[in-house]
N, C-alpha and C. Protein backbone atom coordinates (compact mmCIF):
# COMPACT_ATOMS: atom_id res chain seq x y z
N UNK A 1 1.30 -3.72 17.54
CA UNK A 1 -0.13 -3.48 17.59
C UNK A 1 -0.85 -4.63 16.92
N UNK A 2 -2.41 -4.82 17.63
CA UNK A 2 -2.45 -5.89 16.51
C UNK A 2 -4.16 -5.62 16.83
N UNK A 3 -5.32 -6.42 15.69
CA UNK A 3 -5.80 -5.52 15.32
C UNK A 3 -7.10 -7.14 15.10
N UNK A 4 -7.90 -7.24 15.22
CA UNK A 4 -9.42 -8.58 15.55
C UNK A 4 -9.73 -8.67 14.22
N UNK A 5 -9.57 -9.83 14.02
CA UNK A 5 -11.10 -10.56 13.10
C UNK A 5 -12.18 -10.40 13.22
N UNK A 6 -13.18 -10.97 12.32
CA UNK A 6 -14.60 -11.14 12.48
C UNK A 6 -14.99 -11.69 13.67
N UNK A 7 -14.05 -12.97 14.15
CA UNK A 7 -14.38 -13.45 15.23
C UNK A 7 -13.61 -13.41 16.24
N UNK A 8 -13.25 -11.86 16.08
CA UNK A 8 -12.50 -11.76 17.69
C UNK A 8 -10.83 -12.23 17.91
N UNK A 9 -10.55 -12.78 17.25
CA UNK A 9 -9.23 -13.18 17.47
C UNK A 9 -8.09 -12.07 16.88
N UNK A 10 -7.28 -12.14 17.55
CA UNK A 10 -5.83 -11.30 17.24
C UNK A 10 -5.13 -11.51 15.86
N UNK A 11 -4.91 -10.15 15.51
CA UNK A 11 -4.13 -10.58 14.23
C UNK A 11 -2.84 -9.32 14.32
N UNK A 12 -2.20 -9.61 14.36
CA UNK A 12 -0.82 -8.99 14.23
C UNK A 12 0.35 -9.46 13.19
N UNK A 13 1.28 -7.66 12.98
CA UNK A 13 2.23 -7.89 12.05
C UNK A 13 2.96 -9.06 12.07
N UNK A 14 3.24 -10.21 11.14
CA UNK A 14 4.18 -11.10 11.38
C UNK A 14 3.35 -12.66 11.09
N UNK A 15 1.99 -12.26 11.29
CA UNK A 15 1.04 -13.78 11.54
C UNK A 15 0.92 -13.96 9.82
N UNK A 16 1.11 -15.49 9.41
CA UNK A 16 0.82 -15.89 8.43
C UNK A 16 -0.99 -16.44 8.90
N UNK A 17 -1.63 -15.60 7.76
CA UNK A 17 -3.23 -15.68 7.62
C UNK A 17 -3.81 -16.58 6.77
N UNK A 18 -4.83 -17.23 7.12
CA UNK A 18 -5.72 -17.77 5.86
C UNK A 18 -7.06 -16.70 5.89
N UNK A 19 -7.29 -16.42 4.39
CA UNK A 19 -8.32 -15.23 4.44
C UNK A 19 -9.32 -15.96 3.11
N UNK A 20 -10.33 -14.95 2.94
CA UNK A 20 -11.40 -15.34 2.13
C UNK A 20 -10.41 -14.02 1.04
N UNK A 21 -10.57 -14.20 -0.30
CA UNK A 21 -9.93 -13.09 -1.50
C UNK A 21 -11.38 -12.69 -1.66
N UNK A 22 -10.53 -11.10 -1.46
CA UNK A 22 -11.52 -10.50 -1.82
C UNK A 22 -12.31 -10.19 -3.01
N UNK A 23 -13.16 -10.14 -2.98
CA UNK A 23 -14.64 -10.33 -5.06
C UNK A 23 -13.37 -9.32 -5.96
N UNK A 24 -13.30 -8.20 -5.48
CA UNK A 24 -12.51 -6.93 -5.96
C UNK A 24 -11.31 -6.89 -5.96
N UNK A 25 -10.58 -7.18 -7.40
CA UNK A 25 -9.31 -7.10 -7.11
C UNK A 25 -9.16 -6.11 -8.17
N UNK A 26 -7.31 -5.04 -7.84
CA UNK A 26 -7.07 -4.00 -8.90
C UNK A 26 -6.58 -4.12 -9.77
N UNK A 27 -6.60 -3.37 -10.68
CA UNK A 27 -6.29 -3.89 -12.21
C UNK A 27 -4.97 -3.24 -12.39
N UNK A 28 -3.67 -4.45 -12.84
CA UNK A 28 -2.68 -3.54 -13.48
C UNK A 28 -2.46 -3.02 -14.72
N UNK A 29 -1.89 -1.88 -15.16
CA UNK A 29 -1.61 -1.94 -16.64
C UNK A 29 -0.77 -2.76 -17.44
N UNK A 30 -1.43 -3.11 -18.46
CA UNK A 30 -0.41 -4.25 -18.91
C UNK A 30 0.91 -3.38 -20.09
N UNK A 31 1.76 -3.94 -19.91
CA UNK A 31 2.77 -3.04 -20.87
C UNK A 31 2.77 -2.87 -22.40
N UNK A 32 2.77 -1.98 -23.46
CA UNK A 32 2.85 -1.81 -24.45
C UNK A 32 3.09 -3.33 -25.30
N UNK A 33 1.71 -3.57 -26.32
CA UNK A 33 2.16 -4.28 -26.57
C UNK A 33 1.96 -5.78 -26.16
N UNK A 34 1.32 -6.03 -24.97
CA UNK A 34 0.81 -7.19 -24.34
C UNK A 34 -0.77 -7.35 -24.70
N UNK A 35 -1.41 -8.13 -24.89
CA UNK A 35 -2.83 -8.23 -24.63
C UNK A 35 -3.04 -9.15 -23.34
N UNK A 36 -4.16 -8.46 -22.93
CA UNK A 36 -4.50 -9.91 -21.88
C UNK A 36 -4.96 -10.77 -22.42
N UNK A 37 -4.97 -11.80 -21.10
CA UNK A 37 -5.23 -13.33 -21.58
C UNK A 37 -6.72 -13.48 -21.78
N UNK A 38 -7.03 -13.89 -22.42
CA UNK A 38 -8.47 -14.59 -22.95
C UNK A 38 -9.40 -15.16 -21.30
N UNK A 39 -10.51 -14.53 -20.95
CA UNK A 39 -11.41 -15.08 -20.31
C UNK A 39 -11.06 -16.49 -20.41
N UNK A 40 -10.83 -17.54 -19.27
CA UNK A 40 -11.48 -18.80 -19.39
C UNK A 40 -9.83 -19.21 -19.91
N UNK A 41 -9.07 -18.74 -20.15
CA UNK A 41 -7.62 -19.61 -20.18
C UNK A 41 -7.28 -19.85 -18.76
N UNK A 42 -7.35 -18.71 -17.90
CA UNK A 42 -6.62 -18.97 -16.87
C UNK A 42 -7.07 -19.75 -15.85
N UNK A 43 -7.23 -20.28 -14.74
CA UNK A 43 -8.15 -20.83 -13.68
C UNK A 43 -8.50 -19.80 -12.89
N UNK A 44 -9.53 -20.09 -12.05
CA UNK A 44 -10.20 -18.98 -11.26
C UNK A 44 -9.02 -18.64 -9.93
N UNK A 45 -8.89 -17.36 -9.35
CA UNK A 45 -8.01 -17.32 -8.62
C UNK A 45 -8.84 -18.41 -7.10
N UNK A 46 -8.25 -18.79 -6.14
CA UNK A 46 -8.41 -19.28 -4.88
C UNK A 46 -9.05 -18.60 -4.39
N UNK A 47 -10.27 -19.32 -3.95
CA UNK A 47 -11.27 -18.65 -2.85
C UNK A 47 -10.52 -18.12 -1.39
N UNK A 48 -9.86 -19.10 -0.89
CA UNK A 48 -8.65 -18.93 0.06
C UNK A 48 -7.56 -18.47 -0.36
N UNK A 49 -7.02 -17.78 0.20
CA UNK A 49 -5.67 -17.67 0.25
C UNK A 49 -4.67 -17.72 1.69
N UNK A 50 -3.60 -17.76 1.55
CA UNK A 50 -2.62 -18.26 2.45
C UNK A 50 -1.36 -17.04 2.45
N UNK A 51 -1.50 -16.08 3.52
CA UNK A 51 -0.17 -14.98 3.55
C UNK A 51 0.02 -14.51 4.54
N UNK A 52 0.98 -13.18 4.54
CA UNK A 52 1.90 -12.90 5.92
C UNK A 52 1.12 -11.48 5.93
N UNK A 53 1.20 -11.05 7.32
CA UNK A 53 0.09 -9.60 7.57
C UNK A 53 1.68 -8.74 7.57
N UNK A 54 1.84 -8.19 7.13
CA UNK A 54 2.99 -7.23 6.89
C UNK A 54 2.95 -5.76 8.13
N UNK A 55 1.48 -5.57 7.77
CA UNK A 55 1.03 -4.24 8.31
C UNK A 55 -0.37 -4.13 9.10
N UNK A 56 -0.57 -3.43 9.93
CA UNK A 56 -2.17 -3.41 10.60
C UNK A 56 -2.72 -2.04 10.18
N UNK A 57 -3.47 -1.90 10.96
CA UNK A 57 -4.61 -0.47 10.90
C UNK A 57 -3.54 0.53 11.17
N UNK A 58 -3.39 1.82 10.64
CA UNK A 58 -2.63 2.98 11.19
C UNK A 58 -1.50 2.40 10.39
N UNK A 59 -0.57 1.90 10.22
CA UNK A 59 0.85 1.44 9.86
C UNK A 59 0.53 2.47 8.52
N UNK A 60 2.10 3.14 8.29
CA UNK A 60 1.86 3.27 6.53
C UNK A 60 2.85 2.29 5.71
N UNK A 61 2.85 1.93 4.87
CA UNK A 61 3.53 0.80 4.10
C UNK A 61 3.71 1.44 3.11
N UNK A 62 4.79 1.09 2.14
CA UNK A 62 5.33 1.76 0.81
C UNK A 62 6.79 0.61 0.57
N UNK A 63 7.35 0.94 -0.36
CA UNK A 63 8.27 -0.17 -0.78
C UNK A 63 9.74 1.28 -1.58
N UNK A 64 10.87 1.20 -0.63
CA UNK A 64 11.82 1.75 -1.71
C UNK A 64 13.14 1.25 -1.96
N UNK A 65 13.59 1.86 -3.22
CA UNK A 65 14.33 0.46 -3.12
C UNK A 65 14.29 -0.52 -3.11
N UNK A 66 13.25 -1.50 -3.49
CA UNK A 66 12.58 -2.57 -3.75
C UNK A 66 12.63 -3.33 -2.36
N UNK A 67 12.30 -2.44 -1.41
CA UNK A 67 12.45 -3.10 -0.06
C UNK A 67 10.92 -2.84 0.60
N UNK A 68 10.59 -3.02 1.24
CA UNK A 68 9.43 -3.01 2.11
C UNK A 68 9.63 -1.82 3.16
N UNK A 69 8.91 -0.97 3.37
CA UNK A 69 9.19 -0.21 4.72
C UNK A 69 7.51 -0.04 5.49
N UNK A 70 7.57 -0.08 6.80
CA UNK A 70 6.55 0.14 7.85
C UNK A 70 6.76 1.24 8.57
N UNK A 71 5.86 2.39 8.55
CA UNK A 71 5.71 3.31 9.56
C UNK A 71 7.54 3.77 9.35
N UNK A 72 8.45 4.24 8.11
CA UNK A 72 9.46 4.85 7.65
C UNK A 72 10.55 3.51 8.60
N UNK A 73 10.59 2.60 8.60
CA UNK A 73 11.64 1.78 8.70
C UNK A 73 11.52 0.84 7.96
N UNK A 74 13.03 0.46 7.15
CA UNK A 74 13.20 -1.27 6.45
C UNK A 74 12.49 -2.16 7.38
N UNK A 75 11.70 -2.94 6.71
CA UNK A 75 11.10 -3.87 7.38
C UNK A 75 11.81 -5.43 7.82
N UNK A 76 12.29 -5.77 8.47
CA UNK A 76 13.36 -6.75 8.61
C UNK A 76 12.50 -8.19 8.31
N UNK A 77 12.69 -8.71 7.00
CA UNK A 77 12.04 -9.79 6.57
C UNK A 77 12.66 -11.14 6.07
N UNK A 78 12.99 -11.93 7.86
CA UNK A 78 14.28 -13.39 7.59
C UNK A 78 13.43 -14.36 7.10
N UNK A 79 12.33 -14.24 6.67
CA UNK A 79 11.46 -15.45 5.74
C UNK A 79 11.82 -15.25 4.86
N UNK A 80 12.05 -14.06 4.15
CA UNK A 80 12.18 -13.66 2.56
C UNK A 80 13.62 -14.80 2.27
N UNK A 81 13.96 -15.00 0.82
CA UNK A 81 15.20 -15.81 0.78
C UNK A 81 16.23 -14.09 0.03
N UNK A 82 17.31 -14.00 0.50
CA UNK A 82 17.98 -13.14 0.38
C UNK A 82 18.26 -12.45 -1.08
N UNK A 83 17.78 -11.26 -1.39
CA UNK A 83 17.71 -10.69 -2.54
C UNK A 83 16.40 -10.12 -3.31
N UNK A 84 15.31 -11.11 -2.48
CA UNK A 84 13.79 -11.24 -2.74
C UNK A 84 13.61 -10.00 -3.35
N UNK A 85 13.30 -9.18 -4.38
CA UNK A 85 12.72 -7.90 -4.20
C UNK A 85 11.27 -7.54 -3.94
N UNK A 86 10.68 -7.18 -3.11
CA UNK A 86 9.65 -6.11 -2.83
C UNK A 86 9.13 -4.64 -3.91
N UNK A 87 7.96 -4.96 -4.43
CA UNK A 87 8.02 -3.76 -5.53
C UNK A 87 6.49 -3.46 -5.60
N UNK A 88 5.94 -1.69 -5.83
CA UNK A 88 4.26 -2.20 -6.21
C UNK A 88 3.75 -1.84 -5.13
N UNK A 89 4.27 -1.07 -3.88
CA UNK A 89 3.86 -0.75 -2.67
C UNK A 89 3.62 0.51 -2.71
N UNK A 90 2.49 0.83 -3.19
CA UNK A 90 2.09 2.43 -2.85
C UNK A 90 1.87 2.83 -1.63
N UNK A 91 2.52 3.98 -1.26
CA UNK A 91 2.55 4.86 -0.16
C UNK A 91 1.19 4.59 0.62
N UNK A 92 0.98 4.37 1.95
CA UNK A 92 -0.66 3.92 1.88
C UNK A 92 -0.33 3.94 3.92
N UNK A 93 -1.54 4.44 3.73
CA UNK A 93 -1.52 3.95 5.63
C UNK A 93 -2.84 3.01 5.76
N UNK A 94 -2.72 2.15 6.10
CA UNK A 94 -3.96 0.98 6.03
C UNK A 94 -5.04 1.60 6.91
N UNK A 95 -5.98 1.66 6.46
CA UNK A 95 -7.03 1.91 7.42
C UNK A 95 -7.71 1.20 8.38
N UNK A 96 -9.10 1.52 9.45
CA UNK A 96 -8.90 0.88 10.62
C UNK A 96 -9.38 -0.34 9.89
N UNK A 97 -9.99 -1.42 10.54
CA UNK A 97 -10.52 -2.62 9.96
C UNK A 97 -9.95 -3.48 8.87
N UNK A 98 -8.34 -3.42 8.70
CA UNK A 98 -7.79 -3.71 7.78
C UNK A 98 -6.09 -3.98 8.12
N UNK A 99 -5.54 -5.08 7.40
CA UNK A 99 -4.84 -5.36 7.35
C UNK A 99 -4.04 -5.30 5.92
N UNK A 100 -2.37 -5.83 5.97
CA UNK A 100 -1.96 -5.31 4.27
C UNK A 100 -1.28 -6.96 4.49
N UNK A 101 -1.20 -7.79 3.32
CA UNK A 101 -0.92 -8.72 3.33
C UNK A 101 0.22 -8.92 1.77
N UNK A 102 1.07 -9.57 1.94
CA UNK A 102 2.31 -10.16 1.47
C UNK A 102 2.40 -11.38 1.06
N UNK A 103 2.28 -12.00 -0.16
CA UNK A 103 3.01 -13.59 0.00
C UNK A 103 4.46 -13.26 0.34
N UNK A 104 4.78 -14.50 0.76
CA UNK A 104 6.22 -14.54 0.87
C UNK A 104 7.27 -14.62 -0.59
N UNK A 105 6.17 -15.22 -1.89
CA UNK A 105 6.94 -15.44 -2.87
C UNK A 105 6.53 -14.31 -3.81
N UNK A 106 6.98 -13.13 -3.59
CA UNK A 106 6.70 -11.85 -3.80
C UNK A 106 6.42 -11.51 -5.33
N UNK A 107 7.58 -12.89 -6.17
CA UNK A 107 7.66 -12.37 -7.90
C UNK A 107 5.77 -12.87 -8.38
N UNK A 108 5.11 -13.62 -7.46
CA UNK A 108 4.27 -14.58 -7.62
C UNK A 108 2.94 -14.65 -7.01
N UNK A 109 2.95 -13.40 -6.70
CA UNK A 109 1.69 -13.41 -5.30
C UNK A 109 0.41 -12.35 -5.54
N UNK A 110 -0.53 -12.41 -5.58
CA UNK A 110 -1.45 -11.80 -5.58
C UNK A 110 -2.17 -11.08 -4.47
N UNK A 111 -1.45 -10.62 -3.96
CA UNK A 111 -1.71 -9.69 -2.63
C UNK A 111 -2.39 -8.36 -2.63
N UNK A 112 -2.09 -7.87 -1.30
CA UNK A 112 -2.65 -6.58 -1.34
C UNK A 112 -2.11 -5.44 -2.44
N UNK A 113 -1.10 -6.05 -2.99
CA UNK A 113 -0.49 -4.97 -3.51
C UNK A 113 -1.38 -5.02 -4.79
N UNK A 114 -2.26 -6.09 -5.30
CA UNK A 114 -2.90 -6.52 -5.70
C UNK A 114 -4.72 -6.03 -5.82
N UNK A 115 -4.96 -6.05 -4.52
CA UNK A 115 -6.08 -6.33 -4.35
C UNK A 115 -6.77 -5.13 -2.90
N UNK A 116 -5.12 -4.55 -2.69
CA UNK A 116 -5.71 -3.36 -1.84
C UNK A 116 -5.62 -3.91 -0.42
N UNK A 117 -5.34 -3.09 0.43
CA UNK A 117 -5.66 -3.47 1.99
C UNK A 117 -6.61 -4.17 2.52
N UNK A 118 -6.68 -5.43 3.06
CA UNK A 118 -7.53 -6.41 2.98
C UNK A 118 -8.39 -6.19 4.52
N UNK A 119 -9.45 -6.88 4.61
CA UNK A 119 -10.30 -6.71 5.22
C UNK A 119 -10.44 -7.37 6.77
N UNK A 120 -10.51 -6.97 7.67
CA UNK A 120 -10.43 -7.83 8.42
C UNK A 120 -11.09 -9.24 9.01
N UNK A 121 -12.07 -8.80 8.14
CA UNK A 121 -13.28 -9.90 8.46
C UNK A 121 -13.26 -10.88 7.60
N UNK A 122 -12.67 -10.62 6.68
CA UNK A 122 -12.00 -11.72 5.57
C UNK A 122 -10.60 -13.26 6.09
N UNK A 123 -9.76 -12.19 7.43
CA UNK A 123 -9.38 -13.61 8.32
C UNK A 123 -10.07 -14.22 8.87
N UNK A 124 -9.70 -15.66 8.37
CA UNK A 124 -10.39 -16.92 8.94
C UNK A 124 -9.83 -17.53 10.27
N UNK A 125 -8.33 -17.38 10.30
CA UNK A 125 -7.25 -17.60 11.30
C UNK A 125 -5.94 -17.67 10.71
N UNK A 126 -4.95 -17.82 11.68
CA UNK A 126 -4.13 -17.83 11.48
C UNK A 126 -3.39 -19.08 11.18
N UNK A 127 -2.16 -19.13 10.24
CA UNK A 127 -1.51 -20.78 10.46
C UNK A 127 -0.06 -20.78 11.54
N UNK A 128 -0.46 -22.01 11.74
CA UNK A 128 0.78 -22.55 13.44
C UNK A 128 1.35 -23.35 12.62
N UNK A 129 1.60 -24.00 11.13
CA UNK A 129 3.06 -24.66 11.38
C UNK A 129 2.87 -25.00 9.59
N UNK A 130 3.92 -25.42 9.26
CA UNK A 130 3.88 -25.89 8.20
C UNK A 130 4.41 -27.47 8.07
N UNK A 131 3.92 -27.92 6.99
CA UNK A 131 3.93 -29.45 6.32
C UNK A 131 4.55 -30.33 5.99
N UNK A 132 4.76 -29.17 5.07
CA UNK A 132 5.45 -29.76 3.61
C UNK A 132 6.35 -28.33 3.27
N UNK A 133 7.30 -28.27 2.52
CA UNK A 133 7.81 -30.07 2.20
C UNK A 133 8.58 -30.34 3.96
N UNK A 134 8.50 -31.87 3.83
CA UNK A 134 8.93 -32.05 4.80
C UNK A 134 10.19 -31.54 5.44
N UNK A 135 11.24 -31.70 5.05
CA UNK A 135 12.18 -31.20 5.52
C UNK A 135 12.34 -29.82 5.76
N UNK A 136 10.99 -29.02 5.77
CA UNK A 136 10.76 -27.40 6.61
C UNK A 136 9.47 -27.90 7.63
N UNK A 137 9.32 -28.99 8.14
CA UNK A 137 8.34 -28.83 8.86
C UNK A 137 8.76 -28.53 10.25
N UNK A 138 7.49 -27.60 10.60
CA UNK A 138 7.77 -27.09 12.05
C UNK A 138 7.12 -25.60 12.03
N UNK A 139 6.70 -25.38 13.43
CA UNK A 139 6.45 -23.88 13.56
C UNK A 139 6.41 -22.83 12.87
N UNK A 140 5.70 -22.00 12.82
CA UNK A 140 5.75 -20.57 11.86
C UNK A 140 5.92 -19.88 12.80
């Protein structure tokens, strides 16, 4: 299934997105014992961001077993590098106008799992290939 942008274009499970981050992101608890970091240490997160649409409108998504599942199946994910864990996926069926988004570098990513089922109007497009490093260049 796959599910339009602002401007009309297709977005389906599997497409690596460039999106606008959304103003609103969710807050985790920090563990016993931690303070957060000081306003103004960290850098501002990326106006852009760069990720994989995991899930569309209707899909439900949840994570067990530190695995990813879509609509009650393992989600078969040969980008991931083997062992990756997946964690932080609340039970959720994305609603219409919305997509659920994934970095690929899961320990490291500020995603939906993050920031909630993302918006659709927030894709800008999709990316067709990568760069760098060179020796992965080619097709997505």
């Amino acid at each position: 299934m796959a599910v339009r942008n602002a401007a009309g274009d297709s977005v389906k499970r599997g497409d690596v997105v460039v999106f606008k981050a959304p103003a609103r992101t969710l807050t985790v608890p920090l563990p016993a014992g931690l303070a957060p970091v000081p306003a103004g240490l960290l850098p501002a997160p990326p106006s852009k961001r760069v990720m994989r649409v995991v899930a569309v409108a209707g899909d439900r998504v949840e994570t067990v077993d530190d695995h990813l599942w879509v609509n009650g199946t393992a989600a078969a994910e040969p980008y991931l590098k083997p062992g990756t864990p997946t964690w932080n996926v609340e039970p959720q069926v994305i609603p219409p106008g919305h997509v659920f988004v994934l970095g690929d570098n899961r320990s490291d990513a500020a995603d939906s799992r993050a920031f909630g089922p993302l918006p659709t109007a927030n894709v800008e497009g999709r990316v067709a290939g990568r760069y760098w490093p060179p020796a992965r260049i080619g097709r997505l």
